[in-house]
Protein backbone atom coordinates (compact mmCIF):
# COMPACT_ATOMS: atom_id res chain seq x y z
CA UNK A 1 12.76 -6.30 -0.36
CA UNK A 2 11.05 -4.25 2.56
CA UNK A 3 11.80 -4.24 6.29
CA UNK A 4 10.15 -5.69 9.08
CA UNK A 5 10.63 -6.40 12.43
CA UNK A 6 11.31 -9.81 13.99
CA UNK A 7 10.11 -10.25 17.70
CA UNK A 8 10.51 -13.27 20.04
CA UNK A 9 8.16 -12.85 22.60
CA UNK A 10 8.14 -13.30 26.53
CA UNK A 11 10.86 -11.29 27.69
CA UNK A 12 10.92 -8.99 30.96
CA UNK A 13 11.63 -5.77 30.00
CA UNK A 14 13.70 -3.66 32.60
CA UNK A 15 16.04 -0.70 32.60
CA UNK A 16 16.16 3.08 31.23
CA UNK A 17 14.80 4.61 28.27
CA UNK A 18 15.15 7.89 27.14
CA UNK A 19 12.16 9.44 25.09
CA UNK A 20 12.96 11.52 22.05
CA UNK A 21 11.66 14.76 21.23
CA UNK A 22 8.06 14.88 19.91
CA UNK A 23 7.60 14.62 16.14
CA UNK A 24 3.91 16.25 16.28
CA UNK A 25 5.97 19.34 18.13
CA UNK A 26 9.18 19.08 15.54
CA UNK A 27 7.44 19.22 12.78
CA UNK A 28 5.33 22.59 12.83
CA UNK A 29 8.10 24.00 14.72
CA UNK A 30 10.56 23.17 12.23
CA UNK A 31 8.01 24.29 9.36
CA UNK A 32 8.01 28.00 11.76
CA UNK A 33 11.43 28.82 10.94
CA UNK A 34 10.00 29.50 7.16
CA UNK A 35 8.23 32.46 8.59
CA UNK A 36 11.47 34.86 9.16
CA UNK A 37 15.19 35.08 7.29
CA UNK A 38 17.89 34.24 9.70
CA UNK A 39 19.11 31.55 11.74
CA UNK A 40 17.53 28.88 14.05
CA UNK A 41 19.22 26.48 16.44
CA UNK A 42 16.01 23.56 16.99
CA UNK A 43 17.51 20.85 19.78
CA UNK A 44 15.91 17.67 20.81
CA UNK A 45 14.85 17.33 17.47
CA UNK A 46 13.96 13.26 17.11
CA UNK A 47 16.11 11.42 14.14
CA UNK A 48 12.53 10.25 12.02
CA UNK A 49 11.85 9.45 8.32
CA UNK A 50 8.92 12.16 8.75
CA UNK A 51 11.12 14.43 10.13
CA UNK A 52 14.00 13.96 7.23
CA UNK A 53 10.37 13.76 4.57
CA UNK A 54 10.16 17.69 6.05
CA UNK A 55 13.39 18.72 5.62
CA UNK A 56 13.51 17.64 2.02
CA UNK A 57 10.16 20.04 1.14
CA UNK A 58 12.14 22.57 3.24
CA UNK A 59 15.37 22.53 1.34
CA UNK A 60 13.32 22.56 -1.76
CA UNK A 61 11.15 25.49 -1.15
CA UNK A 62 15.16 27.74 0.44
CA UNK A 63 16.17 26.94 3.07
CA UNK A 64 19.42 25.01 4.19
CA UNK A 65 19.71 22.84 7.21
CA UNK A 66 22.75 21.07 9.09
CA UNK A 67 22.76 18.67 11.06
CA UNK A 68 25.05 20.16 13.88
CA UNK A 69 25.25 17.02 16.84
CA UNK A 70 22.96 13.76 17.70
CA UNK A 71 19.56 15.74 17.95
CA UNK A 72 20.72 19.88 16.95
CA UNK A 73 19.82 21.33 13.67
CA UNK A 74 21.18 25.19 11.82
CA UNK A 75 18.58 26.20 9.93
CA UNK A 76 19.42 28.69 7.54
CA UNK A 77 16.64 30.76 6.06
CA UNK A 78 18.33 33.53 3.52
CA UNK A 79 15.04 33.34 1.66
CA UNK A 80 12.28 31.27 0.26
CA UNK A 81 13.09 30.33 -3.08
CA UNK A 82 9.66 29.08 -3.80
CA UNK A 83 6.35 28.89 -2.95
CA UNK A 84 5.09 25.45 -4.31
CA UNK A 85 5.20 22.30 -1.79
CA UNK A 86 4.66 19.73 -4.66
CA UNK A 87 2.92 16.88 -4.71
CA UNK A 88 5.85 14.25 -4.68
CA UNK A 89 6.78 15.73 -0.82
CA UNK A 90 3.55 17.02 0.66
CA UNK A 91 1.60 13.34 -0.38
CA UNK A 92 4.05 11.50 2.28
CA UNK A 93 2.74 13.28 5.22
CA UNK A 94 0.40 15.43 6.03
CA UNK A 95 2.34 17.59 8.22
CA UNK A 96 4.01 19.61 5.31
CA UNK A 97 0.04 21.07 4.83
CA UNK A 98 1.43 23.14 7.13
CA UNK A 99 3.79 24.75 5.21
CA UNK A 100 0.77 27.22 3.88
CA UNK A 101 0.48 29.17 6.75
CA UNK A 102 4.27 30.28 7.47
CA UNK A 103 4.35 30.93 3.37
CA UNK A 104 1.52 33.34 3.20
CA UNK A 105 3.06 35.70 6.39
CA UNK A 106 6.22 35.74 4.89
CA UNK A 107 5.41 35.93 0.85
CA UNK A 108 1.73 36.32 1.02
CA UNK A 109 1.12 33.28 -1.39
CA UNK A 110 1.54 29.80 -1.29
CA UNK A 111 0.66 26.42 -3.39
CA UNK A 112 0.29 23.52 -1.93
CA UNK A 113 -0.55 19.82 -2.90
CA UNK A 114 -3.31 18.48 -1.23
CA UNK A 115 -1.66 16.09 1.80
CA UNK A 116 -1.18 12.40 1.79
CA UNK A 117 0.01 10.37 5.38
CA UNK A 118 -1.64 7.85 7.58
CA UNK A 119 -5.15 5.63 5.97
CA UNK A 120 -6.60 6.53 9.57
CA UNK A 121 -9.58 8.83 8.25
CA UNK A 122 -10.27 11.94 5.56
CA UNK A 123 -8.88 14.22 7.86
CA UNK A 124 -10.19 17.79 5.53
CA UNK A 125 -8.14 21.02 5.04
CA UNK A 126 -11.36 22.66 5.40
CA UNK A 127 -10.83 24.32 8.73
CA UNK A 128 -7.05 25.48 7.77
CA UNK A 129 -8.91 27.30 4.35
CA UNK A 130 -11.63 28.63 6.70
CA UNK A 131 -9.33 30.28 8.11
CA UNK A 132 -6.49 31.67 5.59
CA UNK A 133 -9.74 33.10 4.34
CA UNK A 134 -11.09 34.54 7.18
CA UNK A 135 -7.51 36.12 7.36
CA UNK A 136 -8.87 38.20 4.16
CA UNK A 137 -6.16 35.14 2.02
CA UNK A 138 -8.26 34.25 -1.47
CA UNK A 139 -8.50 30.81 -1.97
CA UNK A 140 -8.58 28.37 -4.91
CA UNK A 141 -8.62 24.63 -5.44
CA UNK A 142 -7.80 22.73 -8.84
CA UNK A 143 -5.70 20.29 -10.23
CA UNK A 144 -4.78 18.54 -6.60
CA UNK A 145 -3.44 21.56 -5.67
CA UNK A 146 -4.73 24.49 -2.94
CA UNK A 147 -3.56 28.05 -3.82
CA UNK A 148 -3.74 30.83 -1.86
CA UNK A 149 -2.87 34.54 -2.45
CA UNK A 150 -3.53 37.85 0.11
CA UNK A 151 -2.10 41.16 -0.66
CA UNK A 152 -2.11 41.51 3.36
CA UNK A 153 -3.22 39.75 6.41
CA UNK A 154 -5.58 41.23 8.50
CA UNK A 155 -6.73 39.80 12.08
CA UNK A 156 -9.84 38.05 12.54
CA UNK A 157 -12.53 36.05 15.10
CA UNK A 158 -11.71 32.96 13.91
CA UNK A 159 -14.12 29.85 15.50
CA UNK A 160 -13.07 26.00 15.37
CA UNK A 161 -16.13 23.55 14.31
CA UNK A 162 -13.77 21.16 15.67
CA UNK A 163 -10.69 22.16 17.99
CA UNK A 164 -8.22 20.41 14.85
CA UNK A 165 -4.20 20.48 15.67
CA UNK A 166 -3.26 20.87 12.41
CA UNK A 167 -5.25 23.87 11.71
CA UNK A 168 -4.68 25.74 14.78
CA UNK A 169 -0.84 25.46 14.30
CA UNK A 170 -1.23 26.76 10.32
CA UNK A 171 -3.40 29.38 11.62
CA UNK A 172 -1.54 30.97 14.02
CA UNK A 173 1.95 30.78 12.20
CA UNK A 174 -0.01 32.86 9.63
CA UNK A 175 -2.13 35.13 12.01
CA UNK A 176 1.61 36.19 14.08
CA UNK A 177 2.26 38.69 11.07
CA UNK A 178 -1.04 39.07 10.08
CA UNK A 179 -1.79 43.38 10.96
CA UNK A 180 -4.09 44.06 13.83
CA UNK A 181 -5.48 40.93 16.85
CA UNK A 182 -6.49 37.24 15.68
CA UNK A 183 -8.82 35.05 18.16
CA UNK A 184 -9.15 31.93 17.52
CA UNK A 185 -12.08 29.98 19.30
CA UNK A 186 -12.05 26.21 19.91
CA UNK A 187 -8.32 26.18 19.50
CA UNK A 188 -6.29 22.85 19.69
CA UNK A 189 -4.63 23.08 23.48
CA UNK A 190 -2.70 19.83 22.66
CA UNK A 191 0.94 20.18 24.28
CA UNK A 192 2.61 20.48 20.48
CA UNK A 193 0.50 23.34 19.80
CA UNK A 194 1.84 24.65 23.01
CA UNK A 195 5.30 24.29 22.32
CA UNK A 196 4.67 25.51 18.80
CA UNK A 197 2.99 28.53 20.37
CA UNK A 198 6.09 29.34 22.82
CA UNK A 199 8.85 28.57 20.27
CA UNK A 200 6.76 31.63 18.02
CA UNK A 201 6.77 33.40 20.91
CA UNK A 202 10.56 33.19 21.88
CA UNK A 203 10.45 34.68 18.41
CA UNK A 204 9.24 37.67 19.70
CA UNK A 205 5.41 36.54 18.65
CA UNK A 206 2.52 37.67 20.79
CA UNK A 207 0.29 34.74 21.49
CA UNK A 208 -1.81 34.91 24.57
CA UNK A 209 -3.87 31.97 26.09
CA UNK A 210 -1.14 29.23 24.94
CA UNK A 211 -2.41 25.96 26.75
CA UNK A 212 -5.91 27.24 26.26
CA UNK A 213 -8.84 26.84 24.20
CA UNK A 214 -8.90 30.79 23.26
CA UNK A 215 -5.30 32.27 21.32
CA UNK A 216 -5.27 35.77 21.67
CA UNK A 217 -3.03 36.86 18.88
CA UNK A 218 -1.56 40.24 18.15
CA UNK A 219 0.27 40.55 14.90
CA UNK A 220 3.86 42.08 15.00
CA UNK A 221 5.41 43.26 11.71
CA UNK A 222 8.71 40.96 12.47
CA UNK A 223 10.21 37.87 14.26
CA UNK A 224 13.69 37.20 15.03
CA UNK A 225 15.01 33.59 14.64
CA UNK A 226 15.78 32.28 18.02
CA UNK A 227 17.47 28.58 19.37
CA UNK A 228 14.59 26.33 20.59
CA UNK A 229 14.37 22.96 22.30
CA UNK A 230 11.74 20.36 21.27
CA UNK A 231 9.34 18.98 24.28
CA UNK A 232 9.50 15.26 24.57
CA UNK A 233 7.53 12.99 22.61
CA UNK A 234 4.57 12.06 25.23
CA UNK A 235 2.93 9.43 22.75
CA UNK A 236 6.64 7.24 22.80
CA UNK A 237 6.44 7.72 26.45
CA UNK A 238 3.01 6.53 26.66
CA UNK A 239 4.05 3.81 24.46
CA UNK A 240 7.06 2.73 26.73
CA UNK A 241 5.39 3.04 29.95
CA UNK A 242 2.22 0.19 28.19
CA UNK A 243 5.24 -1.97 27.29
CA UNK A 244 6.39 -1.92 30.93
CA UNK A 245 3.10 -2.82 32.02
CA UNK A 246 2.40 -5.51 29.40
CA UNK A 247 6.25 -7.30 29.92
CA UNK A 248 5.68 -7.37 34.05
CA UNK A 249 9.10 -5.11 33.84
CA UNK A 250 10.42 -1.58 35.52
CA UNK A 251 11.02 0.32 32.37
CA UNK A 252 12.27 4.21 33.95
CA UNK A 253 11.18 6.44 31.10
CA UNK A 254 13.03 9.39 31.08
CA UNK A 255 12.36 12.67 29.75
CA UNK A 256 8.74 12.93 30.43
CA UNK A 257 6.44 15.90 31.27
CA UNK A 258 4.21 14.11 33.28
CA UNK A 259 1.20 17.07 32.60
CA UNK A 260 1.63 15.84 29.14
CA UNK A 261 -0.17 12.48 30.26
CA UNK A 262 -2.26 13.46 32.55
CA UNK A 263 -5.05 11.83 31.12
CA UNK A 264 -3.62 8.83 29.74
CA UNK A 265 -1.94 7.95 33.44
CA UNK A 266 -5.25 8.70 34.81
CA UNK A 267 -7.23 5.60 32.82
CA UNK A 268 -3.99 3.92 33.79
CA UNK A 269 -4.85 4.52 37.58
CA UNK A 270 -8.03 3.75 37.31
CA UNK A 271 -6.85 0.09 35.38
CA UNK A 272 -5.21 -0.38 38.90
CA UNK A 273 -1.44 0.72 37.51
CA UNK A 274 0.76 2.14 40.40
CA UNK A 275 2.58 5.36 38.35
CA UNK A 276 5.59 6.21 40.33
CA UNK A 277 7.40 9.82 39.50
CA UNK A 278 10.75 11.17 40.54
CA UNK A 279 11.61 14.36 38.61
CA UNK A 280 11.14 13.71 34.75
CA UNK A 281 10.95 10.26 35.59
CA UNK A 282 7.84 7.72 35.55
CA UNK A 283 8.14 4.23 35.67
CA UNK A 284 5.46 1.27 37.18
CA UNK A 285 6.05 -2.40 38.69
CA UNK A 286 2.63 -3.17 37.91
CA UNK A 287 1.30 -6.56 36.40
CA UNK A 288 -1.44 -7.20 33.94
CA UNK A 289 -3.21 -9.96 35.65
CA UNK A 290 -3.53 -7.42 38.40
CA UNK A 291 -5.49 -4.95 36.85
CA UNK A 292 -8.90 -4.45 36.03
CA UNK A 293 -11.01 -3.52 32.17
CA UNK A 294 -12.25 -0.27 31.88
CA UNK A 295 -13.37 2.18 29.54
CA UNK A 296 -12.14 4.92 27.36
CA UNK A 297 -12.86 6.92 24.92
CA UNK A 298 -10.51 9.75 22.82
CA UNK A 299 -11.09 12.81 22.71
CA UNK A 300 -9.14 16.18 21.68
CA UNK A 301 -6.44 17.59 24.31
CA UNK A 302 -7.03 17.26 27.27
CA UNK A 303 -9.10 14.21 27.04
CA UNK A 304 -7.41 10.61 26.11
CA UNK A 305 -5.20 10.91 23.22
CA UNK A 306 -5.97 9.39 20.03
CA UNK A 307 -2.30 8.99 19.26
CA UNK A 308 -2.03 6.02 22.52
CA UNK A 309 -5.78 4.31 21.95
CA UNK A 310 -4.07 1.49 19.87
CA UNK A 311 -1.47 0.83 22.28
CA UNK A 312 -4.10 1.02 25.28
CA UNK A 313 -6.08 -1.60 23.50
CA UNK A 314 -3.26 -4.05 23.30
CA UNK A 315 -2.64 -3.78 27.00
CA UNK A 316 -6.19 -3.93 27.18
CA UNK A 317 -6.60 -7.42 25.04
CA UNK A 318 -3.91 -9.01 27.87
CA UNK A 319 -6.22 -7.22 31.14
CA UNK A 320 -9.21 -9.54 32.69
CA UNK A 321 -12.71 -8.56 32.20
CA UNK A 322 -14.54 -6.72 29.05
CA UNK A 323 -13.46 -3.34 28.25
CA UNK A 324 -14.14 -0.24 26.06
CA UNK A 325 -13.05 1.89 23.68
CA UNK A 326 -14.83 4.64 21.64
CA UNK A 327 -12.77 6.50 19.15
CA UNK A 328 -14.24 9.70 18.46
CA UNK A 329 -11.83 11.78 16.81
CA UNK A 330 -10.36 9.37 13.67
CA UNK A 331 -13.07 7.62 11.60
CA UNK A 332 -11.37 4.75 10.33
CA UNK A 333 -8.55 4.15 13.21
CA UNK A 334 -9.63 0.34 14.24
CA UNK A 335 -7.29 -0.98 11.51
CA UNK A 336 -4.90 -2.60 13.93
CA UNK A 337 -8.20 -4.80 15.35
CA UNK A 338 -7.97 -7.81 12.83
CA UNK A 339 -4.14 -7.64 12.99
CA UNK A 340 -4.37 -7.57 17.30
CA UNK A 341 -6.72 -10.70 16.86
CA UNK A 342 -4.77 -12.88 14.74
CA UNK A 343 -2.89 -12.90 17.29
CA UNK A 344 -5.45 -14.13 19.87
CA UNK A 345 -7.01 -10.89 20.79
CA UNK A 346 -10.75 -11.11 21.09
CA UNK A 347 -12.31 -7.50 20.08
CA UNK A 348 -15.04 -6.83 17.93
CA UNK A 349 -16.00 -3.47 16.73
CA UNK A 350 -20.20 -1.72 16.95
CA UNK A 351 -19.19 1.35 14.95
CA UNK A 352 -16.62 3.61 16.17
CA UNK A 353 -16.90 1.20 19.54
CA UNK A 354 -14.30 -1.69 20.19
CA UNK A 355 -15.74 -3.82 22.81
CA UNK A 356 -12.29 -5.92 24.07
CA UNK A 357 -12.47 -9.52 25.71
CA UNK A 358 -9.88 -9.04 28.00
CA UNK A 359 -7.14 -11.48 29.54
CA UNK A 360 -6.34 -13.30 26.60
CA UNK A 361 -2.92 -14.82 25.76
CA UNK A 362 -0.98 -13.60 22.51
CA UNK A 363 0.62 -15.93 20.54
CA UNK A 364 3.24 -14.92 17.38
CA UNK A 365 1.94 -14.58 14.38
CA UNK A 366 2.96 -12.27 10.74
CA UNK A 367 1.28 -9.38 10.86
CA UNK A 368 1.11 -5.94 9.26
CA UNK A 369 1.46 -2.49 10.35
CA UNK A 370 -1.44 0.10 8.87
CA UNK A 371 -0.57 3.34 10.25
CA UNK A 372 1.91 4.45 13.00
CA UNK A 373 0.14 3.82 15.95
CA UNK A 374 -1.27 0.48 14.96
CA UNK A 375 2.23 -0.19 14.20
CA UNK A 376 3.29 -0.22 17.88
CA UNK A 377 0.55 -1.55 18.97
CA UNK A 378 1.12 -5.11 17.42
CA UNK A 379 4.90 -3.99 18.60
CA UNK A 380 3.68 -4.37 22.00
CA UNK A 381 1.84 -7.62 21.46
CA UNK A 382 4.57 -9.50 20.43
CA UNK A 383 6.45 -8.34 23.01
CA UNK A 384 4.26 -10.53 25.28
CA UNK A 385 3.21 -13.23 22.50
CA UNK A 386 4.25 -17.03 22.57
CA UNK A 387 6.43 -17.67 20.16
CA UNK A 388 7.28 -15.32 16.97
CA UNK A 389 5.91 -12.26 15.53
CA UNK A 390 6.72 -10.78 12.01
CA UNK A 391 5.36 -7.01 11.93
CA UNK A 392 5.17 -6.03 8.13
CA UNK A 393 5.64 -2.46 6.73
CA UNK A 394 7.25 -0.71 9.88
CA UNK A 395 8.07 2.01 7.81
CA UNK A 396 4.83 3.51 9.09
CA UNK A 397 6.37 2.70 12.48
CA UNK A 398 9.55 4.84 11.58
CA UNK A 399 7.81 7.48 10.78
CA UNK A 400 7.12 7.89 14.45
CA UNK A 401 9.55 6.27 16.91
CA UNK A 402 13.15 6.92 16.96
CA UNK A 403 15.16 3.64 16.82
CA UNK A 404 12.62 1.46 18.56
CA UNK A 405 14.25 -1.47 18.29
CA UNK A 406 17.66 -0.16 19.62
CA UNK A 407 15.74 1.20 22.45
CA UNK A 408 13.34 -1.78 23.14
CA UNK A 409 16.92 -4.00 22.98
CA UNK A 410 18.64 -2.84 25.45
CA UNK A 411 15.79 -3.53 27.62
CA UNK A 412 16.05 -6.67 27.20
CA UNK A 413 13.68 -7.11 24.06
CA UNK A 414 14.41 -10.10 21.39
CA UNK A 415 13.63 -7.64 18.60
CA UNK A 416 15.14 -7.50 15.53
CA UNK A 417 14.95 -5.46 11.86
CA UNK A 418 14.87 -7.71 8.93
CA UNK A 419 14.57 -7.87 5.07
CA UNK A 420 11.26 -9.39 4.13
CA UNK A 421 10.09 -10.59 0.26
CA UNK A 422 7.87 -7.77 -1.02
């Protein structure tokens, strides 16, 4: 038996939701505290099978972690006991890749399995070798596994083919110790990398040009473990803000850095959505048959986020007119298409192009979740589908919302978690 969600569609959704720290900003952060002994206080750390996948690999490779109230964690690093991030862990996300960089600054060595996660494109460990070895690390592949060894890290110039989160954030956690200045060209300027940067930082890190396309890095011979808070997740508040739209509701989404979104709200705008603000709150009253298609395409921070281009096209499917989207940053990310149209979508793909036949009506249907994100996207489309939707394997959908049918039900959602037949 597996779990899937249950969702009666047609219901208003109004009322408060409070967004839960970001995962993509939890995760590396979490990974930093392997970088110095001591102990950490993370807060607004979101409750997340990827985020309990981590802290397995980082109990196994030391260090000890309590849970200490609803979203606080002690982390406890007297020591990492080893230096291996086996293949049973690292091949159920991707993330724990990042484990290499924070391993070689504080042992100088590290083995780790090549990653697993999300079927949404080859997504290489190229650029994250490219630079361990610019670094002066040496570097060997074999047997599924990457190994790498330095006897001591010495800055480099350090340019990005391609501005890649992952790599910037395994970089830098190995550059902060590394002896002399790091710059790293066509860095990743995506918020998590920023709060990644600033939590190394309140470590007593010194990382110049956070928020920027240029890191400036000078290596210090020792952190000190600090108490952090996590930023909030700006993907789940993207997420909530399309299901307001989509349900014709007033969903206030709380917690929200609205410069996170910038560009997202901004292809909202230009849809014809009405984005109201008060503080760290956003919330719209407007109504799909209202609004008009558009176009958009992802691209790396601070373009459109890849991480909300599923969602958008659901809200798209329900919008009059024919839109747009180009996906340029994910290969193989259209996976949620067929799924959206057997449930009365009308999109067909021209490479990495969806062209969407907007204002169609949803109807239920048993579908099947492919990755996270295409996971709430059929989410949202049975929110607003005739009769009832069964979404199969939400466990990729754990991995990246925090309760979202609690949340979703006391907004007045007819969602439910069930037991399905394998």
């Amino acid at each position: 038996m597996v779990e899937a969600f249950r969702i009666k569609g047609k219901s208003s959704l109004n009322g408060e939701v409070k967004i839960s720290g970001a995962k993509n900003a939890a995760l590396p952060i979490l990974i930093a505290t392997l970088i110095e002994k001591g102990t950490y206080i993370l807060r607004n750390v979101p409750n997340l099978m990827d985020i309990r996948t981590l802290m397995n690999l980082l109990r196994e490779l030391g260090l000890e972690i309590e849970k200490i109230d609803e979203d606080s964690y002690r982390i406890e690093n007297t020591g990492i006991k080893s230096t291996e991030a086996p293949y049973e862990l690292v091949k159920k996300m991707r993330a724990s890749f990042l484990v290499m960089g924070p391993m070689l600054a504080h042992e100088k060595k590290a083995r780790v399995s090549l990653p697993g996660g999300c079927a949404i494109g080859a997504r290489p460990v190229d650029y994250h070798l490219k630079g361990f070895e610019a670094l002066g690390a040496k570097i060997d592949i074999s047997h599924g596994y990457v190994e790498a060894e330095v006897t001591e890290l010495v800055g480099a110039n350090i340019i990005f083919d391609f501005p890649s989160v992952g790599a910037t954030e395994n970089v830098v956690m190995a550059a902060v110790k590394a002896k002399g200045k790091t710059v790293i060209e066509n860095a990743a300027s995506e918020p998590e990398v920023e709060d990644l940067c600033n939590f190394l930082n309140a470590m007593g890190a010194k990382i110049k040009g956070i928020g920027t396309s240029r890191l400036d890095i000078e290596g210090v011979d020792k952190l000190f473990p600090c108490e952090y808070s996590i930023i909030p997740d700006r993907i789940e508040a993207g997420t909530f803000l399309i299901a307001s739209i989509m349900t014709e509701g007033e969903i206030k989404i709380k917690g929200v850095d609205f410069c996170h979104l910038e560009s997202f709200i901004m292809k909202l705008q230009e849809m014809g959505v009405k984005i109201k603000q008060d503080g760290d709150f956003i919330w719209t009253e407007s109504k799909t048959g209202d609004l008009k298609s558009i176009k958009v395409q992802t691209m790396p921070h601070p373009g459109f986020p890849t991480d909300l281009q599923a969602q958008m096209m659901s809200l798209m499917s329900a919008v009059p007119g024919i839109g747009e989207v180009k996906e340029t940053v994910f290969e193989n990310r259209f996976m949620h298409i067929p799924e959206l149209n057997r449930m009365g979508a009308n999109i067909h793909v021209d490479g990495n192009v969806a062209i969407i036949n907007g204002g169609q009506e949803y109807s239920g249907a048993e579908v099947m979740a492919s990755d996270l994100r295409a996971g709430a996207s059929l989410v949202l489309a049975a929110l607003v589908a005739e009769g009832e939707t069964i979404v199969n394997r939400i466990y990729h959908i754990d991995r990246g919302y925090e309760n979202l049918e609690g949340k979703l039900s006391k907004l007045g959602a007819k969602i439910e978690r069930i037991k399905v037949e394998v």
